[in-house]
N, C-alpha and C. Protein backbone atom coordinates (compact mmCIF):
# COMPACT_ATOMS: atom_id res chain seq x y z
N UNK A 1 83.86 81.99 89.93
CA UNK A 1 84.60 82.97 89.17
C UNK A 1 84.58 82.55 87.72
N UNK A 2 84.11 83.42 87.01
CA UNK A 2 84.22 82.96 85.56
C UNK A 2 85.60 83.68 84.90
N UNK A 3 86.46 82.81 83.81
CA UNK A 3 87.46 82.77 83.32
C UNK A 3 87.77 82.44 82.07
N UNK A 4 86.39 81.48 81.79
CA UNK A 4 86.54 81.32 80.56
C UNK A 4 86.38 82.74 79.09
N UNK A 5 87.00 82.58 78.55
CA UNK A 5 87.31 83.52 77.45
C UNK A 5 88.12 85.09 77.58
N UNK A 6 88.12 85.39 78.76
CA UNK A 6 88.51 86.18 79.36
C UNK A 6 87.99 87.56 78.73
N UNK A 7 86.87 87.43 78.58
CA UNK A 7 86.20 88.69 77.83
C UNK A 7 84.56 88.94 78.79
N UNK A 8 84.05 89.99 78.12
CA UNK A 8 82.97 90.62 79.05
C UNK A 8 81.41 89.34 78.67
N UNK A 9 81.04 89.20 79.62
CA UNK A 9 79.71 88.61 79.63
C UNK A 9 78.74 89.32 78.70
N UNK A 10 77.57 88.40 78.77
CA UNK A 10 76.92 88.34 77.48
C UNK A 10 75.55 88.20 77.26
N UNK A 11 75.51 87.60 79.03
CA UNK A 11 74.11 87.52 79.84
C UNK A 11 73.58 88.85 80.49
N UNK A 12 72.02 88.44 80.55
CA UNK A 12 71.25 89.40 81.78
C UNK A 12 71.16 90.80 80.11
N UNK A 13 70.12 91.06 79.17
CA UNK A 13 69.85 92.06 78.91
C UNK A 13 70.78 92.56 78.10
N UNK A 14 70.16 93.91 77.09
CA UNK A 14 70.92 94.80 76.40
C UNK A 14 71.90 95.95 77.47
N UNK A 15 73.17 95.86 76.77
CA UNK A 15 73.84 96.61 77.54
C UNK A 15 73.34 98.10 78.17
N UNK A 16 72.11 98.49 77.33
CA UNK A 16 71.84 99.92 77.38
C UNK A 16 71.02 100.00 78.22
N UNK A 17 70.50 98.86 78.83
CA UNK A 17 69.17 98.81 79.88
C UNK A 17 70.06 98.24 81.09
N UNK A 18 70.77 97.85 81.61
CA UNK A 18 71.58 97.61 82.79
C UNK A 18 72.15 98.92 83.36
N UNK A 19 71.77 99.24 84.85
CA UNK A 19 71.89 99.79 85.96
C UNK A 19 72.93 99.45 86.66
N UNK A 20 73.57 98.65 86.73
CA UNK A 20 74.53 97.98 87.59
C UNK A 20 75.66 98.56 87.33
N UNK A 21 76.48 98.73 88.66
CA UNK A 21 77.60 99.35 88.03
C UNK A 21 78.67 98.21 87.72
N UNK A 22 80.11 98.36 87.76
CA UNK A 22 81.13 97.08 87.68
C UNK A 22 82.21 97.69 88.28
N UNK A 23 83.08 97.07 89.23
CA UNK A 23 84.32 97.65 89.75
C UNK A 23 85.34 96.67 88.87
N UNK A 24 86.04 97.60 89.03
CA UNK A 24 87.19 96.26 88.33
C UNK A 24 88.57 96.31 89.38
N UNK A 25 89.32 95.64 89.58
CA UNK A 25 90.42 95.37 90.49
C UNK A 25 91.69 94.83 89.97
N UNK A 26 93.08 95.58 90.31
CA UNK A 26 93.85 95.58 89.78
C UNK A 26 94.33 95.14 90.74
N UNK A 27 95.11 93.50 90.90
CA UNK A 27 95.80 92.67 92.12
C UNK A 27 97.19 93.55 92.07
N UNK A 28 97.72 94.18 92.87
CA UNK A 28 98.97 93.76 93.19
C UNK A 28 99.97 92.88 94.45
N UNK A 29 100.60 92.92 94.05
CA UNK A 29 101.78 92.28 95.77
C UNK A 29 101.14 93.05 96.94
N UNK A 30 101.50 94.02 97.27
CA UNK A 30 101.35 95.43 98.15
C UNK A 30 99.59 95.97 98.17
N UNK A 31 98.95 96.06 96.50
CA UNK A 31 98.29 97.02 96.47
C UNK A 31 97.36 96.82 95.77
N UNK A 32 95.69 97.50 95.81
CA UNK A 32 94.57 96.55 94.97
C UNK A 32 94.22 97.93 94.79
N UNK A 33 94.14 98.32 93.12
CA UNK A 33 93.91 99.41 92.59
C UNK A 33 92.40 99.18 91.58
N UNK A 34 91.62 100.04 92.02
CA UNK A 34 90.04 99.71 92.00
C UNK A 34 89.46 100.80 90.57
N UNK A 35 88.51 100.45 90.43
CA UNK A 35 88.09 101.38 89.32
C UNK A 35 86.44 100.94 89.20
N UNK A 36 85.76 102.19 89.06
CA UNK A 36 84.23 101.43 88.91
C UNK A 36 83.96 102.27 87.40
N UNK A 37 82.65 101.71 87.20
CA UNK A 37 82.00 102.31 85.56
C UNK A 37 80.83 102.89 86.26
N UNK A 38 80.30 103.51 85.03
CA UNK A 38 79.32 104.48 85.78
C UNK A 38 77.90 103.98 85.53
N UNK A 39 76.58 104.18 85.84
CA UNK A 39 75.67 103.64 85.99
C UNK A 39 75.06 103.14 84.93
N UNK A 40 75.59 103.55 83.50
CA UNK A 40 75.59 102.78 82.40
C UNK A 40 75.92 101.84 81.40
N UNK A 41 77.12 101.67 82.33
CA UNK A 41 78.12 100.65 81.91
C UNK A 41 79.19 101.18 80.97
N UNK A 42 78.80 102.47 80.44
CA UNK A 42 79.47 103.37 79.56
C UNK A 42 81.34 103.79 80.06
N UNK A 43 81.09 104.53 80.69
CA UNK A 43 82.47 105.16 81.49
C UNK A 43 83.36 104.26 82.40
N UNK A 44 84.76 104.03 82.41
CA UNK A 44 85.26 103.88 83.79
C UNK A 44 86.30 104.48 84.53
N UNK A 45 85.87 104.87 85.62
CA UNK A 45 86.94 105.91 86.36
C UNK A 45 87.69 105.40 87.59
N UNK A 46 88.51 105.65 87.69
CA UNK A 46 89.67 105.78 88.76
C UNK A 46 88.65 105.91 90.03
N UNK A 47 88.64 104.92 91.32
CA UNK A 47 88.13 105.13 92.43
C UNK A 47 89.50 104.97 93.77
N UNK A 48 89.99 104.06 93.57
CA UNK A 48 90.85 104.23 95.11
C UNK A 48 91.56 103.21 94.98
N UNK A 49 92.94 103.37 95.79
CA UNK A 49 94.21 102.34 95.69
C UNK A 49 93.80 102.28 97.09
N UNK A 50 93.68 100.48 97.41
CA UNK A 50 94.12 100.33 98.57
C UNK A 50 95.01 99.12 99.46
N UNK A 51 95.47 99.87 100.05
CA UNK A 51 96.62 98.66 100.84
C UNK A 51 96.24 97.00 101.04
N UNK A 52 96.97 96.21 100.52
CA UNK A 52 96.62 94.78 100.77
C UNK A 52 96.77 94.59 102.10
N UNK A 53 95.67 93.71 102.50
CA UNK A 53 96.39 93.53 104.92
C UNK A 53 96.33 91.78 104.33
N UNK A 54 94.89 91.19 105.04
CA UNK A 54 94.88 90.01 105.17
C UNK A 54 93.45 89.55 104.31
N UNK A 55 93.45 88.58 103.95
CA UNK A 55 92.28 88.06 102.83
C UNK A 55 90.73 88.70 103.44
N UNK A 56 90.56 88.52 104.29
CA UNK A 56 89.49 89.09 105.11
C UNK A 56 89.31 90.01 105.81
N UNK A 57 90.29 91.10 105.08
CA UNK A 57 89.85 92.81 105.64
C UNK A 57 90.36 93.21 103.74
N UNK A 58 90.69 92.43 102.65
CA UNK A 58 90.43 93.12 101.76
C UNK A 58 89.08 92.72 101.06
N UNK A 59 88.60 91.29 101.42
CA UNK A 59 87.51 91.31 100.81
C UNK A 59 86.37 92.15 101.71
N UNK A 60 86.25 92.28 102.55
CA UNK A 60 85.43 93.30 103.31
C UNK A 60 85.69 94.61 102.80
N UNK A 61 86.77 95.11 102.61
CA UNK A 61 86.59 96.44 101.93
C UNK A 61 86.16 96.54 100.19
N UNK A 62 86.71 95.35 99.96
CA UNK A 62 85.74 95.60 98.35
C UNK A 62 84.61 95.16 98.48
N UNK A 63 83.89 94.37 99.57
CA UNK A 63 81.89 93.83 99.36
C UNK A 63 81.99 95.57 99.64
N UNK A 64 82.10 95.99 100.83
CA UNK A 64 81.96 97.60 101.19
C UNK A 64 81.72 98.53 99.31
N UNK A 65 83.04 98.28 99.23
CA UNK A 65 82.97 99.38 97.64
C UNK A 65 81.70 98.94 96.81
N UNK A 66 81.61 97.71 96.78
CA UNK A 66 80.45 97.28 95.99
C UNK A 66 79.32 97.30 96.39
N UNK A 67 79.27 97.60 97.47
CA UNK A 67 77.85 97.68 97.77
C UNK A 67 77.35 99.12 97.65
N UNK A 68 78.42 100.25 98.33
CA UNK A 68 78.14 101.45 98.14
C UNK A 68 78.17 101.94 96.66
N UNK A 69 78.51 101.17 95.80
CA UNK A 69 78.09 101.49 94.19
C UNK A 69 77.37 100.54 93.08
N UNK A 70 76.76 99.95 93.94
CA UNK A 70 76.46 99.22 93.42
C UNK A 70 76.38 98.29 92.53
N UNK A 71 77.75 97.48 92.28
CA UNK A 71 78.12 96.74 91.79
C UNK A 71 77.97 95.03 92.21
N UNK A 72 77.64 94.58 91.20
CA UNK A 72 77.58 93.26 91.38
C UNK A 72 78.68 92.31 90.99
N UNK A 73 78.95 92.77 90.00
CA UNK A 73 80.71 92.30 89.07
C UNK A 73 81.72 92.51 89.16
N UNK A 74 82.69 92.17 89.38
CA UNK A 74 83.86 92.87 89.81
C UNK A 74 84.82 92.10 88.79
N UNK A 75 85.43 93.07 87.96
CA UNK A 75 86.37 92.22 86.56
C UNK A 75 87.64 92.66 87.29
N UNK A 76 88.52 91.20 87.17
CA UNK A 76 89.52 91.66 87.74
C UNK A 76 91.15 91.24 86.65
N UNK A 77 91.81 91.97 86.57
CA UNK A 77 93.04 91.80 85.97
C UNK A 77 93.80 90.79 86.00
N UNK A 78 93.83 89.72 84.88
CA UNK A 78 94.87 88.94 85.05
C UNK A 78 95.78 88.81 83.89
N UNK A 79 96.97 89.19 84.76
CA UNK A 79 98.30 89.14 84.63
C UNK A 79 99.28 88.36 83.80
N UNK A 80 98.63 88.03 82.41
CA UNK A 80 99.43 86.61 81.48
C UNK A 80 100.50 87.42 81.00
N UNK A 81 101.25 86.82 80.50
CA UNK A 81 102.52 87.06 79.86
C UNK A 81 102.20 87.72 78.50
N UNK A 82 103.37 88.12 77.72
CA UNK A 82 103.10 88.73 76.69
C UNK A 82 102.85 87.89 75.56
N UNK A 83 103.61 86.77 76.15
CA UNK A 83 103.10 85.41 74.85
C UNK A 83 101.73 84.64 75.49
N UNK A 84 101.16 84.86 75.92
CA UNK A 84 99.90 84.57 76.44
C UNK A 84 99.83 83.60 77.72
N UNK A 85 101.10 83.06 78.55
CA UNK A 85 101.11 82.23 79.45
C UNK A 85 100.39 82.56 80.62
N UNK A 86 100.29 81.92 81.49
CA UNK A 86 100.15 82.07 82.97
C UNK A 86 101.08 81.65 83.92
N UNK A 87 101.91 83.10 84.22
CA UNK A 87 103.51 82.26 85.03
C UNK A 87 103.12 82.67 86.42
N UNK A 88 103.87 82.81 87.17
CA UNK A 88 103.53 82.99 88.36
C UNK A 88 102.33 83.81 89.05
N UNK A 89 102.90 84.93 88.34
CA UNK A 89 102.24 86.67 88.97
C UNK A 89 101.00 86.12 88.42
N UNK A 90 100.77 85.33 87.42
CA UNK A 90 99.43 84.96 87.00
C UNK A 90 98.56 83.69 87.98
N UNK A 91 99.45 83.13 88.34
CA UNK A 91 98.68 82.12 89.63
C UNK A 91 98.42 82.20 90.56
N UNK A 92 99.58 83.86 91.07
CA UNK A 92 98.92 84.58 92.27
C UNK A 92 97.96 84.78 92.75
N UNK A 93 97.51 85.43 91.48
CA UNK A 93 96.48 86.70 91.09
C UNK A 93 95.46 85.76 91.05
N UNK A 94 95.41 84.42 90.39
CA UNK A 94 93.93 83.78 90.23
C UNK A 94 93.49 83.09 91.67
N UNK A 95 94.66 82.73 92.32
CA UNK A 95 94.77 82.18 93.50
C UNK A 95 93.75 83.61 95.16
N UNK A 96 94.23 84.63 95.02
CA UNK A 96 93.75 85.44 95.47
C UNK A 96 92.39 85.88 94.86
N UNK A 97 91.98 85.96 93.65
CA UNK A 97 91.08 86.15 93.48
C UNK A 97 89.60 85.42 93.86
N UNK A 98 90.20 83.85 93.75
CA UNK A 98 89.34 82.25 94.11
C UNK A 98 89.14 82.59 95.21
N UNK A 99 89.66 83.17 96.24
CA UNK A 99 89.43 83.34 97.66
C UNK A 99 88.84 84.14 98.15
N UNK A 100 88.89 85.44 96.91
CA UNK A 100 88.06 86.94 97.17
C UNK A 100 86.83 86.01 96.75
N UNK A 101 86.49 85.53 95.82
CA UNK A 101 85.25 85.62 94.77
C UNK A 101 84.01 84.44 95.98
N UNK A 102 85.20 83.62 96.78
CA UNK A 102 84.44 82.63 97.86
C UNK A 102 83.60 83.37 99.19
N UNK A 103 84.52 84.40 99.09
CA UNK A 103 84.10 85.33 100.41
C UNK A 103 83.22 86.98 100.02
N UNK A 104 82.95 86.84 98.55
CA UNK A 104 82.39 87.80 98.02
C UNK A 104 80.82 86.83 97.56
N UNK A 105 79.94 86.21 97.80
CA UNK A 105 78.60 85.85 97.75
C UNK A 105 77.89 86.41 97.07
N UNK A 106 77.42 86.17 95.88
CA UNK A 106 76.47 87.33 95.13
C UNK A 106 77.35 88.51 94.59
N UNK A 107 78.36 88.21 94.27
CA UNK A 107 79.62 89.09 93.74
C UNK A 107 79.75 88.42 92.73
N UNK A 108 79.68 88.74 91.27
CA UNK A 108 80.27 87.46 90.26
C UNK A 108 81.97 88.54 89.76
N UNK A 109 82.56 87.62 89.84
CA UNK A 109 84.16 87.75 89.50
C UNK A 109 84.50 87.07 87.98
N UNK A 110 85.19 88.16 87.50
CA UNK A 110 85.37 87.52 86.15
C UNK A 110 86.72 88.24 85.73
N UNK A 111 87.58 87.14 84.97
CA UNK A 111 88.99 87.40 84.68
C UNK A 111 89.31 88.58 83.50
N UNK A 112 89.85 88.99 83.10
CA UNK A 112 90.03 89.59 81.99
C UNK A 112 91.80 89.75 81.39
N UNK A 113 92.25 89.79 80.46
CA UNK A 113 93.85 90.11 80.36
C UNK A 113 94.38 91.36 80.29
N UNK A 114 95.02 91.87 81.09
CA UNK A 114 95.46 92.89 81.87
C UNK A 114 96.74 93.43 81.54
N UNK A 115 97.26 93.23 80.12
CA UNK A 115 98.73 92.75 79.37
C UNK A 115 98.74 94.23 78.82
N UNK A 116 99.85 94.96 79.44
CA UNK A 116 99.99 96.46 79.03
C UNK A 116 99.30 97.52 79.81
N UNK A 117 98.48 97.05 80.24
CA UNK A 117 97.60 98.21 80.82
C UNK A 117 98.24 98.75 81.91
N UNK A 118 99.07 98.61 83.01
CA UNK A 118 100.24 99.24 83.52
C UNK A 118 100.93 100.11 83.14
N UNK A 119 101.64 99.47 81.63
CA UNK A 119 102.46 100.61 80.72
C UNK A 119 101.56 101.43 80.51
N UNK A 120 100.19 101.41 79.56
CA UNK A 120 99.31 102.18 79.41
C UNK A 120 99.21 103.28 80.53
N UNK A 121 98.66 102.80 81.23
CA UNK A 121 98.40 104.08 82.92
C UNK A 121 99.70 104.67 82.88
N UNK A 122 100.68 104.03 82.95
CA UNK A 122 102.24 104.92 83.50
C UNK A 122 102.49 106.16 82.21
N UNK A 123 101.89 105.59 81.43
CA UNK A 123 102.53 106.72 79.86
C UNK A 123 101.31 107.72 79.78
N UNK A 124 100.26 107.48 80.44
CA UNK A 124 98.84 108.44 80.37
C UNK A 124 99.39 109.12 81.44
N UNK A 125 99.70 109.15 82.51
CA UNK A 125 100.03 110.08 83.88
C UNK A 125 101.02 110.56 83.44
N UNK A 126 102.60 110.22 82.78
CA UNK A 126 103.45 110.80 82.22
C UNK A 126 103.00 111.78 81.40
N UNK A 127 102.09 111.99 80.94
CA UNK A 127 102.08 112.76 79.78
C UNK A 127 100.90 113.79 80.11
N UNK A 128 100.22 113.35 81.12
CA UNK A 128 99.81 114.32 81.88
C UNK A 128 100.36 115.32 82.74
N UNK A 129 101.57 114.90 82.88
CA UNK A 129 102.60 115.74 83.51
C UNK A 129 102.09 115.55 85.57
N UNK A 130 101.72 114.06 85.71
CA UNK A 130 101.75 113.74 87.51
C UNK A 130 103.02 113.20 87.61
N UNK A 131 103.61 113.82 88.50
CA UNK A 131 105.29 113.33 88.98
C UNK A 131 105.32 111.89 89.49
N UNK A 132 106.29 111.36 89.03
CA UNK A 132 106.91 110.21 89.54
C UNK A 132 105.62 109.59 90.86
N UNK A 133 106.37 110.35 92.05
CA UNK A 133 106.01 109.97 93.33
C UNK A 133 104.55 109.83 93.69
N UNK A 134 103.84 110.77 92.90
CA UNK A 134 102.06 110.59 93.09
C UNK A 134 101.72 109.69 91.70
N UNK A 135 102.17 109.11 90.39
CA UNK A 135 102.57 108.28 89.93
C UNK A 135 101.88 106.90 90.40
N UNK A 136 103.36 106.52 91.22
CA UNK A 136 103.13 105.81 91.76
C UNK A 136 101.89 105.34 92.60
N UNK A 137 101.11 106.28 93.28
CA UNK A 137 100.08 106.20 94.62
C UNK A 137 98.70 105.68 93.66
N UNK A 138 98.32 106.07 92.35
CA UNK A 138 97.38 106.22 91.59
C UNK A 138 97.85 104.81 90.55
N UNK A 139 98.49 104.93 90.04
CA UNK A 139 99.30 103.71 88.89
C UNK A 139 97.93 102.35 88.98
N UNK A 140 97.91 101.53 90.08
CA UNK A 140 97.22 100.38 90.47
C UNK A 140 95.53 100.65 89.53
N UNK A 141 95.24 102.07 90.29
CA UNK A 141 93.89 102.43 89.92
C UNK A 141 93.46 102.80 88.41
N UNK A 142 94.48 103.79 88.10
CA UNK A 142 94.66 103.65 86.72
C UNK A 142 94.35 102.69 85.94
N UNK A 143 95.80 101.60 86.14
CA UNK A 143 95.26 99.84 85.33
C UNK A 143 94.48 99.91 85.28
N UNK A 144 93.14 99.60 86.58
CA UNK A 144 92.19 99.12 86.52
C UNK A 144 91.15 99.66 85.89
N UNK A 145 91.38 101.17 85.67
CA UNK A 145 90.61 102.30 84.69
C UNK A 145 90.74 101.55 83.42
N UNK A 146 91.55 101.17 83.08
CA UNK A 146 92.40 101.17 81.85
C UNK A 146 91.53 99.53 81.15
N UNK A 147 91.75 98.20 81.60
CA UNK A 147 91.04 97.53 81.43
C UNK A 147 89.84 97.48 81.72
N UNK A 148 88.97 98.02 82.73
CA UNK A 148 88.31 98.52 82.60
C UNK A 148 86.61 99.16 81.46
N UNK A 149 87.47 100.00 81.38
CA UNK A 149 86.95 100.58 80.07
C UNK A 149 86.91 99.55 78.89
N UNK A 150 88.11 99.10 78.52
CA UNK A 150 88.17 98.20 77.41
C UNK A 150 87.04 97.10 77.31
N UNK A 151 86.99 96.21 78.90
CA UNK A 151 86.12 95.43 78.77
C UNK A 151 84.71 95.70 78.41
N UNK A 152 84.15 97.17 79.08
CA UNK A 152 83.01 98.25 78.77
C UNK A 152 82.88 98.24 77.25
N UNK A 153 83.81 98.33 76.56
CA UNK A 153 83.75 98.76 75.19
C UNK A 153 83.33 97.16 74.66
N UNK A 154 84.22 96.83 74.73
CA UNK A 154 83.78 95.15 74.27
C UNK A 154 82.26 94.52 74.51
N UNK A 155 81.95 94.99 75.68
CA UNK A 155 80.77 94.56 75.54
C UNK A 155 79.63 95.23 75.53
N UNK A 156 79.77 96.34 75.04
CA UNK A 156 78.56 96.97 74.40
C UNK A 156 78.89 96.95 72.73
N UNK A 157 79.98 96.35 71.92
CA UNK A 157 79.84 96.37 70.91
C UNK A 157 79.33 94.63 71.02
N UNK A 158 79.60 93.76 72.25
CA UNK A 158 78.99 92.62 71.77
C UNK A 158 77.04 92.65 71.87
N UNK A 159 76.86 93.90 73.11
CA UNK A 159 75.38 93.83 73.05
C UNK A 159 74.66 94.80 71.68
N UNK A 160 75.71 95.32 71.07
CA UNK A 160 74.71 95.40 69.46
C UNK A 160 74.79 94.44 68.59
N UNK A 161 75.48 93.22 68.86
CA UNK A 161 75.66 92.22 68.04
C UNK A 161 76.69 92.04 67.20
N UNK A 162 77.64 93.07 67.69
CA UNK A 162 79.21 92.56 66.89
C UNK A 162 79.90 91.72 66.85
């Protein structure tokens, strides 16, 4: 699992010639809210919230997602504090992830900071006018839209050399 810098990779080619897609994964307690980019690395959209069971029926359903979209990367949200720490919800999250990324083979996992992007999703659906209760069902996936994208952006301004 790579972690260091907590920003988008830098290897493998110009961003504009990569095929691959990227899911990204939003840990929660309960719930792993997913998001993939689109075959250009350009876009990322909302794909599916799904229920946490046991370490080895969620990593089987995300090799599943990744394989059917072909993703090799999977950026996943981590959870630091607003002053930049790593408190709990943050040792969770890396702790579960070390275990996805062992049982994911040819999956590269990479951290990213995930600080707001919750609020973000909750104030984008608010203002879209989705109620509370379906809100909630989507929220996870959102995040993961949400960083997501950002990391997308970041690193196609690092593959023109910004």
């Amino acid at each position: 699992m790579t972690a260091g810098g907590l920003g988008p990779d830098q290897g493998g080619g110009q961003t504009g010639q990569r095929s691959e897609r990227v899911l990204a994964l939003d840990v929660g307690g309960r719930r792993l809210g997913i998001a993939v980019s689109d075959p250009t690395g350009t876009l990322a959209s909302p794909l599916v919230t799904l229920e946490r069971t046991t370490p080895e029926a969620d990593a089987a359903a995300i090799a599943a997602l990744a394989a059917e979209h072909g993703a090799g990367t999977i950026v996943a949200g981590l959870p630091i504090d607003l002053a930049g720490g790593h408190g709990p919800a943050a040792r969770s999250v890396t702790a579960y992830l070390d275990d996805l990324a062992a049982r994911l083979p040819g999956v590269r996992v990479e951290l990213v900071d995930e600080r707001m992007t919750t609020v973000m999703a909750e104030r984008a659906l608010a203002a879209s006018g989705v109620p509370g209760r379906e809100r909630r069902a989507v929220i996870d996936q959102v995040a993961a839209t949400v960083f997501l994208q950002e990391w997308l952006a970041a690193r196609a301004g690092r593959g023109r050399g910004a």
